[in-house]
C-alpha atoms as a PDB file:
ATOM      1  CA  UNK A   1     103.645  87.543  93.109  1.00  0.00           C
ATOM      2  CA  UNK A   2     106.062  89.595  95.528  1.00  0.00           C
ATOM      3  CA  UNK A   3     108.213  87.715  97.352  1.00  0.00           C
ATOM      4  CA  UNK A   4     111.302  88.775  99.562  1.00  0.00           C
ATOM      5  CA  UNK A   5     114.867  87.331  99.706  1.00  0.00           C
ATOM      6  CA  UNK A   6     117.912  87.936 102.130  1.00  0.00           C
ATOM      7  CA  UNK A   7     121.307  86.939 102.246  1.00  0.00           C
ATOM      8  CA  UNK A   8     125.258  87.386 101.805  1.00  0.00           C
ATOM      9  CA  UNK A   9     127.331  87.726  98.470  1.00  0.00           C
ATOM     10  CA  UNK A  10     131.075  86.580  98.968  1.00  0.00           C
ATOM     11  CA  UNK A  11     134.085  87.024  97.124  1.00  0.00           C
ATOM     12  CA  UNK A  12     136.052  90.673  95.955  1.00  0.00           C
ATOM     13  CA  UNK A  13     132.904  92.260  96.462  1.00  0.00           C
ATOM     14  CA  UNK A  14     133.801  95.453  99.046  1.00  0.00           C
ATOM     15  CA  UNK A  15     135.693  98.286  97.401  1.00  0.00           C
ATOM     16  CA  UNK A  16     134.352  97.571  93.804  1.00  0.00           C
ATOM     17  CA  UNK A  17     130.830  99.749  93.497  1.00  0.00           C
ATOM     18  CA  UNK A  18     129.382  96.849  95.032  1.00  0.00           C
ATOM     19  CA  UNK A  19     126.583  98.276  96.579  1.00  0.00           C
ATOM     20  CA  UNK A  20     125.783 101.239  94.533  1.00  0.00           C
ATOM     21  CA  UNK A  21     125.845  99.390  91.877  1.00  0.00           C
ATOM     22  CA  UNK A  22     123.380  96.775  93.568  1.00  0.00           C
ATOM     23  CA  UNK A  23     121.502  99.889  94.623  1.00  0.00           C
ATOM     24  CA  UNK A  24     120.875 101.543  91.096  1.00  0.00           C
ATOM     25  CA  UNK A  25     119.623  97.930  89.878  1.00  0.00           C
ATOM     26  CA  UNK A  26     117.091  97.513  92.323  1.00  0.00           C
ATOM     27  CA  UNK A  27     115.810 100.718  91.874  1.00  0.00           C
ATOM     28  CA  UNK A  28     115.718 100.302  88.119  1.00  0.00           C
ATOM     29  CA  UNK A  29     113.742  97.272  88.625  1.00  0.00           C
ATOM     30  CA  UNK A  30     111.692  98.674  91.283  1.00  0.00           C
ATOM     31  CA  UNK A  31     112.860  96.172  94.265  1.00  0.00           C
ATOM     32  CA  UNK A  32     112.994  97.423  97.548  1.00  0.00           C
ATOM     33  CA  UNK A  33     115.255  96.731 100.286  1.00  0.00           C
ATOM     34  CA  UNK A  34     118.226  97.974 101.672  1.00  0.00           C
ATOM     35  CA  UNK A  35     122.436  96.358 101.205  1.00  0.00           C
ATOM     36  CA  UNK A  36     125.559  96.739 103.222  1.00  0.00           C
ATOM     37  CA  UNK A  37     129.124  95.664 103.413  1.00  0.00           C
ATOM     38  CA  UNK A  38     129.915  93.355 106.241  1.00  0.00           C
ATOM     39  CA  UNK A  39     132.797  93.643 109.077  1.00  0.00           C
ATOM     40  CA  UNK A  40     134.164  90.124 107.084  1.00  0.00           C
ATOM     41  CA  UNK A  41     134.476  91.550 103.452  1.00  0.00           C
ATOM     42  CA  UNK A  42     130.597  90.088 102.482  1.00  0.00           C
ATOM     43  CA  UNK A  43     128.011  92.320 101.345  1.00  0.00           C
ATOM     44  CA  UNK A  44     124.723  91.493 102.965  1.00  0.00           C
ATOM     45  CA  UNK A  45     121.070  92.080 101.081  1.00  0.00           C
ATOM     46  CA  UNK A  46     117.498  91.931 101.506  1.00  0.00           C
ATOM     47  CA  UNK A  47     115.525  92.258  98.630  1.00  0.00           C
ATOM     48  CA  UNK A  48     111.686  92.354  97.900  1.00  0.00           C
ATOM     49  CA  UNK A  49     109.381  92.602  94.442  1.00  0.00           C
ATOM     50  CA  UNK A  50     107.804  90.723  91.863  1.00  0.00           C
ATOM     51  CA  UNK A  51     109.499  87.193  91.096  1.00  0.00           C
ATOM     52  CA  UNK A  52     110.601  88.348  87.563  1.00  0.00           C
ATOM     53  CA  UNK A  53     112.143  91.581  89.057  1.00  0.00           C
ATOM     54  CA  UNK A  54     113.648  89.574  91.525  1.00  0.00           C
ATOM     55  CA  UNK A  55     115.243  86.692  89.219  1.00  0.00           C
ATOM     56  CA  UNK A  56     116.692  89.428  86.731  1.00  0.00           C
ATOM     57  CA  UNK A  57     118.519  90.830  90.429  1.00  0.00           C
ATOM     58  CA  UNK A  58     119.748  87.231  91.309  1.00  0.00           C
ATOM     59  CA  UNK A  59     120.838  87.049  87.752  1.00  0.00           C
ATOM     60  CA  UNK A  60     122.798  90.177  87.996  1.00  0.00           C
ATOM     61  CA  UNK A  61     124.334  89.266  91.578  1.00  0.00           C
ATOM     62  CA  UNK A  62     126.178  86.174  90.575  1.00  0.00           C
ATOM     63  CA  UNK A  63     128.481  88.555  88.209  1.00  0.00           C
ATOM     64  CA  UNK A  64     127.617  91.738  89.964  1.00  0.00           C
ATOM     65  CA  UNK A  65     129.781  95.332  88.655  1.00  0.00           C
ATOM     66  CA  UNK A  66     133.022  95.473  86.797  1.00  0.00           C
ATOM     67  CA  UNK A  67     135.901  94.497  88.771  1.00  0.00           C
ATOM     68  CA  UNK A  68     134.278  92.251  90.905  1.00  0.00           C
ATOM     69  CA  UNK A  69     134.698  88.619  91.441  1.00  0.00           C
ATOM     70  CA  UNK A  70     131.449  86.784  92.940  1.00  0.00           C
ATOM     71  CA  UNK A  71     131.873  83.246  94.706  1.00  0.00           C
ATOM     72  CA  UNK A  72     128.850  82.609  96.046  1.00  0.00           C
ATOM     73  CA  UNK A  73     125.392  84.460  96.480  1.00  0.00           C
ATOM     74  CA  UNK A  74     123.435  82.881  99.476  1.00  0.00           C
ATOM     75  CA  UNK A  75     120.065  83.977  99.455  1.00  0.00           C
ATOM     76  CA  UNK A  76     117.056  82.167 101.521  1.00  0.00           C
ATOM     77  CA  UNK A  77     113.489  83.325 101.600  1.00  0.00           C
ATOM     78  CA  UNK A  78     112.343  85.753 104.247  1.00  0.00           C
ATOM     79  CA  UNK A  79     109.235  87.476 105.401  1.00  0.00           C
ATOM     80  CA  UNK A  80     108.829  90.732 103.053  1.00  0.00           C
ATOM     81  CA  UNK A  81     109.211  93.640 105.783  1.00  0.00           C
ATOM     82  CA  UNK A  82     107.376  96.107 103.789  1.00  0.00           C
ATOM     83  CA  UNK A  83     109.625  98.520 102.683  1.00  0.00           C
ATOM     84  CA  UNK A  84     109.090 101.428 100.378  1.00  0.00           C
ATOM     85  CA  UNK A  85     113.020 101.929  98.514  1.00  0.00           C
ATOM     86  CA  UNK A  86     115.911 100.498  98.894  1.00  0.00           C
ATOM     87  CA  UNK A  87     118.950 101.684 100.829  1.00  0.00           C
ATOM     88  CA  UNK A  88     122.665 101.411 101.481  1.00  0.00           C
ATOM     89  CA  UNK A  89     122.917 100.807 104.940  1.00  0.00           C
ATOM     90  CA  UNK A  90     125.456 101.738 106.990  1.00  0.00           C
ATOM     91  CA  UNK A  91     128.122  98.801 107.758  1.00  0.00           C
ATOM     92  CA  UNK A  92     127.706  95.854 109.891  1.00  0.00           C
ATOM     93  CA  UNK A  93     130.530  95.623 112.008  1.00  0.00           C
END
């Protein structure tokens, strides 16, 4: 079943590969979607894919790339927009 989730990661997760890192993974697992660092030092994310695809991402978030330090991942179910990749998006500021 595909399913879409969106949300905000907190902690020391700007400056650390965050999203690229984020990026490769979702591609790997074929999730689309897009991520981007946030004006507050958050890194925002909508994701979309198959549950098991998705729960191996969620997995990964709550540790995310060396050198990072994750305190929470908020994620809440959303409509799945439809998207074909996934993107780093430019910041929101």
């Amino acid at each position: 079943m595909q399913k879409a989730l969106s949300g905000r990661i907190t902690g020391r997760v700007q400056g650390v590969c965050f999203r690229a890192e984020t990026c490769k993974l979702a591609r790997r697992l074929g999730l689309t979607g897009w991520v981007r660092n946030c004006g507050n030092g958050d890194v925002e994310l909508l994701i979309a894919g198959p549950d098991a695809m998705l729960e191996q991402m969620c997995h990964w978030l709550q540790q995310g790339p060396d050198h990072a330090r994750v305190d929470t991942v908020s994620l809440q179910s959303c409509a799945d927009p439809g998207l074909t990749g996934f993107d780093i998006l430019s910041d929101s500021r």
